[in-house]
C-alpha atoms as a PDB file:
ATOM      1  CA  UNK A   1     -82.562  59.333  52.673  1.00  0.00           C
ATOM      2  CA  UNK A   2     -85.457  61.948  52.074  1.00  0.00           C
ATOM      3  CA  UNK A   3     -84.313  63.574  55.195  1.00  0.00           C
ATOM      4  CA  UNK A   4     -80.614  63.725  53.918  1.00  0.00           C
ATOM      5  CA  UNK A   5     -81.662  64.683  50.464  1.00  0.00           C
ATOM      6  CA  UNK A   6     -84.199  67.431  51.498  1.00  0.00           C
ATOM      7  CA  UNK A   7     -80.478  68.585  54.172  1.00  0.00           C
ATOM      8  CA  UNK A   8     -78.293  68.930  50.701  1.00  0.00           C
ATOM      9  CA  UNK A   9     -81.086  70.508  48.806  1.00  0.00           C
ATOM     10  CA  UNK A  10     -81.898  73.283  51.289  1.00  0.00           C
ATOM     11  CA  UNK A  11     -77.593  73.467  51.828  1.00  0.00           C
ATOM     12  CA  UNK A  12     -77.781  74.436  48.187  1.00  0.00           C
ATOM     13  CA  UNK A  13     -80.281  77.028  47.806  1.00  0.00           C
ATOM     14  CA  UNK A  14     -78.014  78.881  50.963  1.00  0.00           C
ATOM     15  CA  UNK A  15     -75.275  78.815  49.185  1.00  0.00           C
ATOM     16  CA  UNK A  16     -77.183  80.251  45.941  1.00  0.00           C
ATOM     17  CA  UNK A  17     -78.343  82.851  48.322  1.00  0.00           C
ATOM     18  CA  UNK A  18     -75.283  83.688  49.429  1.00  0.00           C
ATOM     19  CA  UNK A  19     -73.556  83.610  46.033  1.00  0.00           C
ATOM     20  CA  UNK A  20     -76.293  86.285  44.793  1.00  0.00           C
ATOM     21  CA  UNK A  21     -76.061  88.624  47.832  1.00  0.00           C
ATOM     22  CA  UNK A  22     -72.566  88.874  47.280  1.00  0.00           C
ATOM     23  CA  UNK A  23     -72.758  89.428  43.962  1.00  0.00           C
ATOM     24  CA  UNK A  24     -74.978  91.915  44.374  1.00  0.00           C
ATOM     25  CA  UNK A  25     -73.512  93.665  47.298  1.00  0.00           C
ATOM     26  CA  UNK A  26     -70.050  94.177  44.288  1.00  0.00           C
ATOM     27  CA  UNK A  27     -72.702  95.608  41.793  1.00  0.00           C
ATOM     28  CA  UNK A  28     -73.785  97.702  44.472  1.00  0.00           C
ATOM     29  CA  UNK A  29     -70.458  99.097  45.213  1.00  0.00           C
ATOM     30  CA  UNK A  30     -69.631  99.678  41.964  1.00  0.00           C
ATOM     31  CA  UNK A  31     -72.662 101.494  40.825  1.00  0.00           C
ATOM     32  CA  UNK A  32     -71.948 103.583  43.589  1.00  0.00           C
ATOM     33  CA  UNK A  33     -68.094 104.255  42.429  1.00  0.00           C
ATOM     34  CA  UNK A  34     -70.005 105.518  39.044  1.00  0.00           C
ATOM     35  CA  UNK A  35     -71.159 108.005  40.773  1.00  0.00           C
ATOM     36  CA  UNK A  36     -68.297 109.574  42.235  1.00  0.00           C
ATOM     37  CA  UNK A  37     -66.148 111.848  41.007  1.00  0.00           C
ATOM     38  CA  UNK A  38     -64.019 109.854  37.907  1.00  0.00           C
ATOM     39  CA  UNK A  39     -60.490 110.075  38.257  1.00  0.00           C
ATOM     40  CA  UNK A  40     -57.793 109.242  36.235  1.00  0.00           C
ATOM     41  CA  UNK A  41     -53.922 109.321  37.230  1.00  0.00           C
ATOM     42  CA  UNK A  42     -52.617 111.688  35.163  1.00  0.00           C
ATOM     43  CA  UNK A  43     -49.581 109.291  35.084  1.00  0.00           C
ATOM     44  CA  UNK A  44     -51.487 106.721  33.098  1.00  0.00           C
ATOM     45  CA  UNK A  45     -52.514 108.815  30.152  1.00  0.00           C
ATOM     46  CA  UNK A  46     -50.292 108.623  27.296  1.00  0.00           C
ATOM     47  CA  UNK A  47     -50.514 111.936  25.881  1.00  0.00           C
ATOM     48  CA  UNK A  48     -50.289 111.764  21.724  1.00  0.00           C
ATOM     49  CA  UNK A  49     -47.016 112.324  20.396  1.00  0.00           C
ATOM     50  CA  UNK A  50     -48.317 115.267  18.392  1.00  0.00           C
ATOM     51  CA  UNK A  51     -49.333 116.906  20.963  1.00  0.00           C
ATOM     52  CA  UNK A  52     -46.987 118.814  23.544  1.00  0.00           C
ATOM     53  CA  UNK A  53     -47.142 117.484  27.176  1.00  0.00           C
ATOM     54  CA  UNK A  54     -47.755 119.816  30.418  1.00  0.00           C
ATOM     55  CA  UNK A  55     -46.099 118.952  33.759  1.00  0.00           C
ATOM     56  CA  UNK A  56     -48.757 119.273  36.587  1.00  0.00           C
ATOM     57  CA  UNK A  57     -47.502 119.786  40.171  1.00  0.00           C
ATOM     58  CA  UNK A  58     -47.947 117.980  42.658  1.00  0.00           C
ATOM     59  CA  UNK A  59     -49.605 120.797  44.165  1.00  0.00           C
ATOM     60  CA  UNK A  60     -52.501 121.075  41.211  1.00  0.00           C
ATOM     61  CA  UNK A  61     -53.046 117.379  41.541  1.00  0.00           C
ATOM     62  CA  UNK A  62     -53.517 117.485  45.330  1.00  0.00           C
ATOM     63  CA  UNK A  63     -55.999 120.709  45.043  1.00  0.00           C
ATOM     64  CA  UNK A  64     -57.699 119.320  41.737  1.00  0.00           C
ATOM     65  CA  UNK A  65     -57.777 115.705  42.194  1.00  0.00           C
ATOM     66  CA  UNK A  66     -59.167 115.384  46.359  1.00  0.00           C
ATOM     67  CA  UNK A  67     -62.449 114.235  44.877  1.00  0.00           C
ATOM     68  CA  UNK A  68     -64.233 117.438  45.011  1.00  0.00           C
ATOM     69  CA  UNK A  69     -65.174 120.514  43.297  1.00  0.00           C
ATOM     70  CA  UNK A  70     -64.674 123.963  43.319  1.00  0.00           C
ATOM     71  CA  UNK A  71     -67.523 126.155  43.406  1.00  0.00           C
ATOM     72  CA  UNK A  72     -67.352 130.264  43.029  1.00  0.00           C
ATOM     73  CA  UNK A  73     -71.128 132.122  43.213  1.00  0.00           C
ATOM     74  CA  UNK A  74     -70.502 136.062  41.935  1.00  0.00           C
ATOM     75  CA  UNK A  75     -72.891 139.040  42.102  1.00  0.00           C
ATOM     76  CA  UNK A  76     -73.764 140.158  38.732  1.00  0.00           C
ATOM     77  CA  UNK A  77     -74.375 142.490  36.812  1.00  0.00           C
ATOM     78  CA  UNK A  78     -75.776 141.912  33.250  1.00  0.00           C
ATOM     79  CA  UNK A  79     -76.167 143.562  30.306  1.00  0.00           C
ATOM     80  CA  UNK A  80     -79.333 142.693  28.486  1.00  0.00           C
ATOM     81  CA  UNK A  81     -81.635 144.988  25.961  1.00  0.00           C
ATOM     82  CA  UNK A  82     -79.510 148.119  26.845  1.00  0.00           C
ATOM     83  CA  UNK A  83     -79.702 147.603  30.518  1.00  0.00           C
ATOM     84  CA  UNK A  84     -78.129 146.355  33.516  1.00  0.00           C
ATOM     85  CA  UNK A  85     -79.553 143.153  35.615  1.00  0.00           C
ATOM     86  CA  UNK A  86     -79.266 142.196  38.834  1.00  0.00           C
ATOM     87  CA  UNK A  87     -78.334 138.323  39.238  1.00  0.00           C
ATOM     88  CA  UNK A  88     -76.023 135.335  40.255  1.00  0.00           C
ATOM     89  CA  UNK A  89     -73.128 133.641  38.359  1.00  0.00           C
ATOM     90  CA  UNK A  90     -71.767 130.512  39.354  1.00  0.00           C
ATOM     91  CA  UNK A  91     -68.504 128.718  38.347  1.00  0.00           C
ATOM     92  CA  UNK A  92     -68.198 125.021  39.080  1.00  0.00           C
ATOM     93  CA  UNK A  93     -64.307 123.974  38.254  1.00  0.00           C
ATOM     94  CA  UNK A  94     -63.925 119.897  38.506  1.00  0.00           C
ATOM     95  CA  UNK A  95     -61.441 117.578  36.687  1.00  0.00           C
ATOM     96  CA  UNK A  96     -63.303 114.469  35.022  1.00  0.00           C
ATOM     97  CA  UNK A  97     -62.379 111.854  32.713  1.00  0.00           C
ATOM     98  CA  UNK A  98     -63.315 112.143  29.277  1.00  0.00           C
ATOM     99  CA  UNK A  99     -63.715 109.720  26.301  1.00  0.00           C
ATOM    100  CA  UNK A 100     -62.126 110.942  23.354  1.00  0.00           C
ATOM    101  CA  UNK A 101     -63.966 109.468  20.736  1.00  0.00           C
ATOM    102  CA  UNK A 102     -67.389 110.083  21.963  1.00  0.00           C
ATOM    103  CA  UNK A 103     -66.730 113.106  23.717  1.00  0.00           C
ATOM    104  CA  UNK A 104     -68.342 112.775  26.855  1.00  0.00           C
ATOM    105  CA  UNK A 105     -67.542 112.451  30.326  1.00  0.00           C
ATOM    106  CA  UNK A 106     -66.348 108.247  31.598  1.00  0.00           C
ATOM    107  CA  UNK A 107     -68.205 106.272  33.389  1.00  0.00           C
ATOM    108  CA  UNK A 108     -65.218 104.031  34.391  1.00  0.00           C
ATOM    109  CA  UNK A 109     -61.661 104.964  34.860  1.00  0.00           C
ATOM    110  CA  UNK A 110     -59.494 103.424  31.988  1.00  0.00           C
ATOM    111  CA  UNK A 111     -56.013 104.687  30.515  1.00  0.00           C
ATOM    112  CA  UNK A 112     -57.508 105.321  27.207  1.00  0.00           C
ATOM    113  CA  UNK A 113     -59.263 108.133  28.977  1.00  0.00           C
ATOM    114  CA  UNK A 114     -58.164 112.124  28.969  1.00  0.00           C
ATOM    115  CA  UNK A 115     -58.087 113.982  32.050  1.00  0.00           C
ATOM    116  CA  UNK A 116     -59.556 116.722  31.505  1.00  0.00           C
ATOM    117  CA  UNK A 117     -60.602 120.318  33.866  1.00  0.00           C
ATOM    118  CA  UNK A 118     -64.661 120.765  33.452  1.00  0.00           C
ATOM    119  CA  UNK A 119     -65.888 124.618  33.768  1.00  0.00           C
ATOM    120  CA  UNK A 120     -69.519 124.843  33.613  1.00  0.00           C
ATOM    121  CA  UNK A 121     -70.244 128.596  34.140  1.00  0.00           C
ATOM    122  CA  UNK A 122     -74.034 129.644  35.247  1.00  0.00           C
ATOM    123  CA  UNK A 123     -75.671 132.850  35.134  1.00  0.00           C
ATOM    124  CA  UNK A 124     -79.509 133.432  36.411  1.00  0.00           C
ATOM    125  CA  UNK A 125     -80.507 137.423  35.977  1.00  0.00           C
ATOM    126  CA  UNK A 126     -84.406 138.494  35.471  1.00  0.00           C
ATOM    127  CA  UNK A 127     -85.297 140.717  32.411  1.00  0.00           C
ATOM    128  CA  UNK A 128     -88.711 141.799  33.396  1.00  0.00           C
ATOM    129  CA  UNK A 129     -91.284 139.606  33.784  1.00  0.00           C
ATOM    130  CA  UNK A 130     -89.304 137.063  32.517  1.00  0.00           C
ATOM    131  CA  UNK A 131     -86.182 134.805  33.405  1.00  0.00           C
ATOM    132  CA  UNK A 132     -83.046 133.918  32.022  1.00  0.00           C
ATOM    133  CA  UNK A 133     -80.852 131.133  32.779  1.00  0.00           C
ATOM    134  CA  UNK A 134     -77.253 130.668  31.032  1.00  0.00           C
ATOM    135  CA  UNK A 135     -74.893 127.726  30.786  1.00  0.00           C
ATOM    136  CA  UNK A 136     -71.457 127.311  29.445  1.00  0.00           C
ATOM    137  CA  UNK A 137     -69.284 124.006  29.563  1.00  0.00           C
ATOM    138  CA  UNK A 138     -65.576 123.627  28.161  1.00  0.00           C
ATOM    139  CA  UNK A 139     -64.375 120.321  28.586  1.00  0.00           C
ATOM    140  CA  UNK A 140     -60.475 120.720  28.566  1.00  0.00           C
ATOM    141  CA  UNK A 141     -57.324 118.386  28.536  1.00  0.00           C
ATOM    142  CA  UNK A 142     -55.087 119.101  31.766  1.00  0.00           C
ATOM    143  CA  UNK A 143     -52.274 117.110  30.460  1.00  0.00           C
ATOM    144  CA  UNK A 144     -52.060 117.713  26.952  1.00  0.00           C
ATOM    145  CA  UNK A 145     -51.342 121.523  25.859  1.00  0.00           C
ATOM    146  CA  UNK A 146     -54.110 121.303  23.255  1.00  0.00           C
ATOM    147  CA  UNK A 147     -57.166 122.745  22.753  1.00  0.00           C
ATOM    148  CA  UNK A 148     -60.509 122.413  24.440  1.00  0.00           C
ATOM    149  CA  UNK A 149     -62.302 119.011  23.073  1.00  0.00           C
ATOM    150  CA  UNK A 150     -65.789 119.817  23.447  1.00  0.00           C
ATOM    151  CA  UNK A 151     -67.658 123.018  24.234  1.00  0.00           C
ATOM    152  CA  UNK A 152     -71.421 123.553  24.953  1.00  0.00           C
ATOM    153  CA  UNK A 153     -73.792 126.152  25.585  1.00  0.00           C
ATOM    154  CA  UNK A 154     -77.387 126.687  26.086  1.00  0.00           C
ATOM    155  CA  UNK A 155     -79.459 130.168  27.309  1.00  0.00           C
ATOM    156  CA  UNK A 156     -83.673 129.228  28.062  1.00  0.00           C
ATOM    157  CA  UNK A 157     -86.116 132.094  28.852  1.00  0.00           C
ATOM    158  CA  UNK A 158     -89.861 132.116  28.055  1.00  0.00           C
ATOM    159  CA  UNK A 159     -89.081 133.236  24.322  1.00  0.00           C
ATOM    160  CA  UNK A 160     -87.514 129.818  23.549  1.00  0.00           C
ATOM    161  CA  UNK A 161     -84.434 128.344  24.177  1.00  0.00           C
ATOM    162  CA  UNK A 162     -81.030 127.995  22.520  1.00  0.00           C
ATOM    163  CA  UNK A 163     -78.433 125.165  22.309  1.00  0.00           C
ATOM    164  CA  UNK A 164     -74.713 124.901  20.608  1.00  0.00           C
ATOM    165  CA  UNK A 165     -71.626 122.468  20.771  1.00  0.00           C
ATOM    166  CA  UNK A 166     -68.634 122.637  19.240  1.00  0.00           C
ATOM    167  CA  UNK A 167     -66.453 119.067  18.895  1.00  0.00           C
ATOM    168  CA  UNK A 168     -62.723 119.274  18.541  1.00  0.00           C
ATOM    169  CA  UNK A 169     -62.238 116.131  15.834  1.00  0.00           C
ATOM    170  CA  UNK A 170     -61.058 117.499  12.711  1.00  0.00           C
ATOM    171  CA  UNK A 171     -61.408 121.057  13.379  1.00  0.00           C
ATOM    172  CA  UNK A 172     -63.955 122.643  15.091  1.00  0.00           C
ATOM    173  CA  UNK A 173     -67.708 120.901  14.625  1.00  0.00           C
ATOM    174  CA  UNK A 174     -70.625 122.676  15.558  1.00  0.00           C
ATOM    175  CA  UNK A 175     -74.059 122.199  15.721  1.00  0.00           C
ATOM    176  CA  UNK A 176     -76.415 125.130  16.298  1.00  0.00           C
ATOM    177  CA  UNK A 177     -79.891 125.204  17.865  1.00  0.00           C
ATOM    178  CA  UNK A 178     -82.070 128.368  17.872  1.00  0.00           C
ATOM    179  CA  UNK A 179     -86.032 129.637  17.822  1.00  0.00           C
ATOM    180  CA  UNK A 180     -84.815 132.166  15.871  1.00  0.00           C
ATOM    181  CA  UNK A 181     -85.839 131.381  12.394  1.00  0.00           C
ATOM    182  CA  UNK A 182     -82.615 133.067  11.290  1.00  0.00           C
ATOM    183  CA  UNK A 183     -80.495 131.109  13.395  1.00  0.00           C
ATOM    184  CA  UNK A 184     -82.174 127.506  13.864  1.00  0.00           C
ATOM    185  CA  UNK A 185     -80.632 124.227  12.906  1.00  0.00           C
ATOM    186  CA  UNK A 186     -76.938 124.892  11.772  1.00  0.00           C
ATOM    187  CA  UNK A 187     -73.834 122.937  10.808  1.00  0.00           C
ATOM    188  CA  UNK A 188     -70.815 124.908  11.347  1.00  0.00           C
ATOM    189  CA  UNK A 189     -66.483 124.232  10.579  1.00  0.00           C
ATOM    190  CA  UNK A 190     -64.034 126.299  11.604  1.00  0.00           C
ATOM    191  CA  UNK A 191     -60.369 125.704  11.919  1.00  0.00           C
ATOM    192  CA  UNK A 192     -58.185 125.118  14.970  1.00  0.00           C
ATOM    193  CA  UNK A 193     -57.957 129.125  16.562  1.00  0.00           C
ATOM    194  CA  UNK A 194     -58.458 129.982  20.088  1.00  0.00           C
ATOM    195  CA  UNK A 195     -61.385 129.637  21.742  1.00  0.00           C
ATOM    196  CA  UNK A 196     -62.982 132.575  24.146  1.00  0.00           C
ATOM    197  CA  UNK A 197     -64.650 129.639  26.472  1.00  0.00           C
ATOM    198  CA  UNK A 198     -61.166 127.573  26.793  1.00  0.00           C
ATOM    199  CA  UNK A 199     -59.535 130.531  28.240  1.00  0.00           C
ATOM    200  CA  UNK A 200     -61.528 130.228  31.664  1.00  0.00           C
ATOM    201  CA  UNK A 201     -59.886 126.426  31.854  1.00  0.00           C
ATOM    202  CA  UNK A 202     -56.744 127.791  30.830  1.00  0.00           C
ATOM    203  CA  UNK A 203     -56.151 130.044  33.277  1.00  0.00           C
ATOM    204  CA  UNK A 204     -56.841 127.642  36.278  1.00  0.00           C
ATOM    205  CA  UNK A 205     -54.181 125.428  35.034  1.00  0.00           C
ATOM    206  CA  UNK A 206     -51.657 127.162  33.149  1.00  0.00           C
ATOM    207  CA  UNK A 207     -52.138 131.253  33.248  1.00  0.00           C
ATOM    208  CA  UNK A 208     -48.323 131.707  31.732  1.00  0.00           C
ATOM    209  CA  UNK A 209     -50.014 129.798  28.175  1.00  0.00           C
ATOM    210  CA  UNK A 210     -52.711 132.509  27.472  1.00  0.00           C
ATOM    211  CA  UNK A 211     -52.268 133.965  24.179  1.00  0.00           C
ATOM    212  CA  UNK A 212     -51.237 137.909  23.985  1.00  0.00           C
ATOM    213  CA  UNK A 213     -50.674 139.848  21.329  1.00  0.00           C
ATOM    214  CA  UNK A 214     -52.467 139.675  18.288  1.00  0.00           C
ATOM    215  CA  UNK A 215     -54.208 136.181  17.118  1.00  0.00           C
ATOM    216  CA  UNK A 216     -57.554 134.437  15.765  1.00  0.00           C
ATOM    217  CA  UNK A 217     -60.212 133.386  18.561  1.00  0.00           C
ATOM    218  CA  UNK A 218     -63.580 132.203  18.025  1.00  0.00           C
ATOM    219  CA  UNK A 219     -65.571 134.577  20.044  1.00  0.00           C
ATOM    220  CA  UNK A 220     -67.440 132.991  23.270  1.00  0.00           C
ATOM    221  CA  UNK A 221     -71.460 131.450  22.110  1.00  0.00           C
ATOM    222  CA  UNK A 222     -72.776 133.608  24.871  1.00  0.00           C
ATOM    223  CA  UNK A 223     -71.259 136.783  23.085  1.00  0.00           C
ATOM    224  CA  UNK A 224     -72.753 135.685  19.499  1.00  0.00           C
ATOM    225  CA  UNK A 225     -75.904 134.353  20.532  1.00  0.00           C
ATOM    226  CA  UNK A 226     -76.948 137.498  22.610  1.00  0.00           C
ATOM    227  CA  UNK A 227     -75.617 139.540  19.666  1.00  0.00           C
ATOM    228  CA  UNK A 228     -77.291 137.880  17.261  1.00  0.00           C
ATOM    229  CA  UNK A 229     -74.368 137.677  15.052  1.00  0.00           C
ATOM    230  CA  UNK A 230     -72.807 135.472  12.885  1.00  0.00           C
ATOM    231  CA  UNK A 231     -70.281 132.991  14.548  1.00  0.00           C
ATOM    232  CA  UNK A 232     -66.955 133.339  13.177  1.00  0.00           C
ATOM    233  CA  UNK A 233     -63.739 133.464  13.864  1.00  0.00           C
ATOM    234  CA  UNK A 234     -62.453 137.336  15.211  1.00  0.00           C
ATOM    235  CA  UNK A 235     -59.282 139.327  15.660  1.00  0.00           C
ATOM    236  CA  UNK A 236     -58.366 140.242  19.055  1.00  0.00           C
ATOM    237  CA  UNK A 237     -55.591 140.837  20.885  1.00  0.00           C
ATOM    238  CA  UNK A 238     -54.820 140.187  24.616  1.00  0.00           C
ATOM    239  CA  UNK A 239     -52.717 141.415  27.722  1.00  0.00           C
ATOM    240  CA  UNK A 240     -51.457 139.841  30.991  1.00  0.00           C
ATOM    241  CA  UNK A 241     -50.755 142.486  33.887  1.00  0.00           C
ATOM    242  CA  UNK A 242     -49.864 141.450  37.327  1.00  0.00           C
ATOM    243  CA  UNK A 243     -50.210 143.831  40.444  1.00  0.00           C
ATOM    244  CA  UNK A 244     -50.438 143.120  44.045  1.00  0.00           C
ATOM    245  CA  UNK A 245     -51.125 139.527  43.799  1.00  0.00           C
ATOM    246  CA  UNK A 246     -53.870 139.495  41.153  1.00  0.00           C
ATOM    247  CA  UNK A 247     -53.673 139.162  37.775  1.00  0.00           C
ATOM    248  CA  UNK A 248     -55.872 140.651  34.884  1.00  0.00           C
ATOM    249  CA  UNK A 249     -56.169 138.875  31.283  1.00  0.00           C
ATOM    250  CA  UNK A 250     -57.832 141.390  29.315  1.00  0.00           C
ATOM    251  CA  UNK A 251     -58.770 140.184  25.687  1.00  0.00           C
ATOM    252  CA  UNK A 252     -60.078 142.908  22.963  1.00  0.00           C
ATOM    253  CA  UNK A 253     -62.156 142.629  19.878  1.00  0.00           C
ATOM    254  CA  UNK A 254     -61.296 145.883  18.473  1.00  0.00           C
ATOM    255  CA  UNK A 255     -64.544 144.533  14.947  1.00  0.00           C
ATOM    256  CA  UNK A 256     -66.901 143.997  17.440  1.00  0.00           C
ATOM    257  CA  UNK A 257     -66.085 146.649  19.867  1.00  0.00           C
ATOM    258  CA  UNK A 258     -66.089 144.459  22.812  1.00  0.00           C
ATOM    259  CA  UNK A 259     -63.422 143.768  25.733  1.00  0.00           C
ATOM    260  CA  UNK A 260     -63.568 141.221  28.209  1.00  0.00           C
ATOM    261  CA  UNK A 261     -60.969 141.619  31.439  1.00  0.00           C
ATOM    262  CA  UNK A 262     -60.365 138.701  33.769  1.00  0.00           C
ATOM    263  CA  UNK A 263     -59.293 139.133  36.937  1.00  0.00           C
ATOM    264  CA  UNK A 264     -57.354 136.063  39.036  1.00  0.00           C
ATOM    265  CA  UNK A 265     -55.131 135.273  41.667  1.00  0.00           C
ATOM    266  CA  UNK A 266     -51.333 135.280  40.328  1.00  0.00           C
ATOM    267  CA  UNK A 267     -50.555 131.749  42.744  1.00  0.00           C
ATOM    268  CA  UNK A 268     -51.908 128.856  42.400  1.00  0.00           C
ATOM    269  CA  UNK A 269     -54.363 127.847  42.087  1.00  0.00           C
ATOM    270  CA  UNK A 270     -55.374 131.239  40.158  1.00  0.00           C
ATOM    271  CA  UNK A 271     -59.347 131.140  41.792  1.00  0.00           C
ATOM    272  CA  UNK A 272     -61.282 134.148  39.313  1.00  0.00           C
ATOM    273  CA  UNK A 273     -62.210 136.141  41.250  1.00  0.00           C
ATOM    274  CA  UNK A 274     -64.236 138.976  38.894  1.00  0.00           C
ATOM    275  CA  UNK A 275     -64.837 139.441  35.367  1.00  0.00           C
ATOM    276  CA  UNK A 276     -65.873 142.430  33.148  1.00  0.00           C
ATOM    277  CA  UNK A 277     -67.205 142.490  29.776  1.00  0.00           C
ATOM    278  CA  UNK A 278     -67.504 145.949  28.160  1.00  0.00           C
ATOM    279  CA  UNK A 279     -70.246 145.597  25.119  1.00  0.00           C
ATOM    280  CA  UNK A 280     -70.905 148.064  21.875  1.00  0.00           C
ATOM    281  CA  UNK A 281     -73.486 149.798  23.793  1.00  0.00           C
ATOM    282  CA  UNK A 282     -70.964 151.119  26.039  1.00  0.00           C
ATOM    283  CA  UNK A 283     -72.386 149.466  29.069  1.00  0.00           C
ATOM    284  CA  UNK A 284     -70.502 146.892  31.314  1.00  0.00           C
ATOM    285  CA  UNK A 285     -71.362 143.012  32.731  1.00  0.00           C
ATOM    286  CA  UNK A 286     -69.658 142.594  35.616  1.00  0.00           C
ATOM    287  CA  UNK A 287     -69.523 139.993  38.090  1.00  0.00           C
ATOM    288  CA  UNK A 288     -67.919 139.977  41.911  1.00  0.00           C
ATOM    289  CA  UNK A 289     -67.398 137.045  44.054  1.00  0.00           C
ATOM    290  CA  UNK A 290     -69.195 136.249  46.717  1.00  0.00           C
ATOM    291  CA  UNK A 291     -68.333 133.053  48.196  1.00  0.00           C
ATOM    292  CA  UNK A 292     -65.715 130.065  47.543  1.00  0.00           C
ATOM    293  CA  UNK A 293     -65.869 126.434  48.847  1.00  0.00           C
ATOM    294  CA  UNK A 294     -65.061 123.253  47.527  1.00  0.00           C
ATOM    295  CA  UNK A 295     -67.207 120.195  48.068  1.00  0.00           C
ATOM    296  CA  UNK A 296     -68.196 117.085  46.201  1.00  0.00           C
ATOM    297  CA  UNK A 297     -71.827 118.537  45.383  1.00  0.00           C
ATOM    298  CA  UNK A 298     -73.035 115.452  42.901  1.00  0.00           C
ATOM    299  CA  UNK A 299     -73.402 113.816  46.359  1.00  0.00           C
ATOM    300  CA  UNK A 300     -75.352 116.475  48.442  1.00  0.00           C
ATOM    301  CA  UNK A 301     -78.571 116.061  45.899  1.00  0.00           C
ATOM    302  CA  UNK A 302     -80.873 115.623  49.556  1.00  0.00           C
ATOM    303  CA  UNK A 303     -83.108 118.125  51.064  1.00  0.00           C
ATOM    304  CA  UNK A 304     -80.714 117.847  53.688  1.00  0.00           C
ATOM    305  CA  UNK A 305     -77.772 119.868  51.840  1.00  0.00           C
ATOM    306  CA  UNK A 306     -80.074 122.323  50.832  1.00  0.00           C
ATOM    307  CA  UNK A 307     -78.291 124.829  53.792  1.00  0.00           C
ATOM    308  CA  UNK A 308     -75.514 125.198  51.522  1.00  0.00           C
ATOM    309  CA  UNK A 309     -76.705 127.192  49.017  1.00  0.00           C
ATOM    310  CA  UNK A 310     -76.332 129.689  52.025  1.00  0.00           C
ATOM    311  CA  UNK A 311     -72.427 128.893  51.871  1.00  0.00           C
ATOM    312  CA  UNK A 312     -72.516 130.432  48.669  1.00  0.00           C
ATOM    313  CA  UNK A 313     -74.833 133.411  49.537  1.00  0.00           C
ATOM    314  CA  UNK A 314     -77.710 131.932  46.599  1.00  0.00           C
END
C-alpha cells in the first residue's frame, strides 16, 4: 500500500510538472508576441462616426503592415548658431497600435485600439566640442483622416536637455520641459490647426490630403525650441509640385521668415527622400538620403546586428 501510495504521489507531482511547464512555455510565447511589432487589422477598428474614414490599399497594408520597419539615414546639414553642421538624420516609419485614452503605444492587439503610422525622426550633428542629439515622434491615425494624437520631442546636449508633448484630447495639450529659465515647466492649449510634425506621417499615407493654400499650423517643436520663441500657432501657406516622379511640399511661414520644402516620391509608397529648411539667417538645413531598408530592428538589439548600421552608411 506504501508502495502504491508513494506510485500515485510521485504520478502527481509529474503531472504538476507538466501542468507548470506548459503553462509557462504559453507565457513564454506570449511575452515574446509583446515584443513584436503590434498589429491591428485595420478592418477591426471602428473609426468614430465624427470622424471621416480613409480607404487604405491593399498595397499600403502589404508594404506597411509585413511586420517591419522602414528606416531612411540622410546626410545633413544643420543649421546651428549661424553655421552649418555636418551630421546624420534618421527616419524610422512603422505602423503600431495605439491606445486612445492613454495615448501610448498597445501592448496587446484589441479592436478598441487605433492603428496608427509612428515617425520618429533623429538627427545627431556636433557643435564644437559638444553634441547634439534630436528626436521627434508623431503618433498618427492611418485610418481615420484626423489629426495626429500625440506628438513628442526632446533635443539633449551638454547645456541641458529639453522635452515637449502635445496630446490630441480636447484640443491640443502640451506640456513643456526646458533648462531655460524662460522656458521651463509649461502648460500649453491650442486649438485643433495643422501640425508641422503630422505632415511627415501625412505624406507617407495620403500626399493628395496636405493642406495648400493659406491656413493655421502650429509650427514644428524643433523650429520653436531652437528659436527660442514662443509656441503658437502661425500663418503659412503651402504648395504641391510634381516633376519627373518626385514630388515637393513646400510650406512657408512668411512671420517667421522660414520655408521648409519636402521632397518625395509621387508613387507609393512616397519614401522622403530630402528635405530643406531655409531659416531667418538666410542659411539652409538640408538633408540627403543615403540609404533605405526595411527590417524589424526592435529584434536586432545583439552585438551581432551591429553590421547593419553599415546598411545605412552610420
Amino acid at each position: 500500500k506504501k508502495k502504491k501510495l508513494r506510485a500515485m504521489r510521485n504520478s502527481f507531482s509529474i503531472a504538476i510538472l507538466v501542468v507548470i511547464a506548459v503553462l509557462l512555455l504559453f507565457s513564454c510565447k506570449n511575452a515574446q508576441k509583446e515584443d513584436v511589432l503590434a498589429i491591428t487589422d485595420t478592418e477591426t477598428y471602428k473609426t468614430p462616426a465624427s470622424v471621416p474614414n480613409r480607404n487604405l490599399s491593399q498595397e499600403f497594408k502589404d508594404y506597411w503592415y509585413a511586420g517591419s520597419a522602414e528606416i531612411t539615414s540622410y546626410r545633413l546639414m544643420q543649421e546651428r548658431y549661424g553655421e552649418l553642421r555636418e551630421g546624420t538624420a534618421v527616419n524610422i516609419f512603422v505602423t503600431e497600435d495605439f491606445l486612445p485614452e492613454i495615448q501610448v503605444k498597445a501592448d496587446r492587439s484589441a479592436p478598441t485600439n487605433v492603428p496608427i503610422l509612428k515617425f520618429n525622426g533623429t538627427k545627431k550633428y556636433l557643435t564644437g566640442i559638444y553634441p547634439y542629439s534630436v528626436m521627434n515622434s508623431t503618433f498618427y491615425p492611418v485610418q481615420q483622416k484626423d489629426h495626429a494624437l500625440k506628438v513628442s520631442y526632446s533635443m539633449q546636449e551638454w547645456c541641458g536637455h529639453v522635452y515637449m508633448q502635445l496630446n490630441n484630447r480636447n484640443g491640443y495639450e502640451i506640456e513643456s520641459h526646458s533648462y531655460f529659465e524662460g522656458e521651463a515647466d509649461q502648460e500649453l492649449k491650442f486649438p485643433t490647426v495643422w501640425l508641422e510634425s503630422e505632415l511627415w506621417n501625412l505624406i507617407r499615407i495620403s500626399p493628395e490630403e496636405l493642406p495648400t493654400g493659406n491656413f493655421e499650423i502650429l509650427p514644428g517643436f524643433e523650429f520653436a525650441r531652437m528659436s527660442h520663441k514662443k509656441l503658437e500657432v502661425a500663418e503659412a501657406s503651402a504648395t504641391l509640385e510634381k516633376e519627373n516622379g518626385l514630388s515637393t511640399y513646400t510650406l512657408s511661414y512668411p512671420k517667421l521668415n522660414r520655408t521648409l520644402s519636402i521632397q518625395f516620391t509621387s508613387d507609393f509608397p512616397y519614401a522622403i527622400e530630402s528635405w530643406e529648411e531655409s531659416h531667418p539667417n538666410g542659411l539652409t538645413t538640408t538633408a540627403e538620403k543615403i540609404k533605405r531598408m526595411k527590417a524589424p530592428y526592435w529584434g536586432q538589439n545583439s552585438n551581432k546586428y551591429v553590421y547593419l548600421r553599415d546598411s545605412l552608411g552610420l
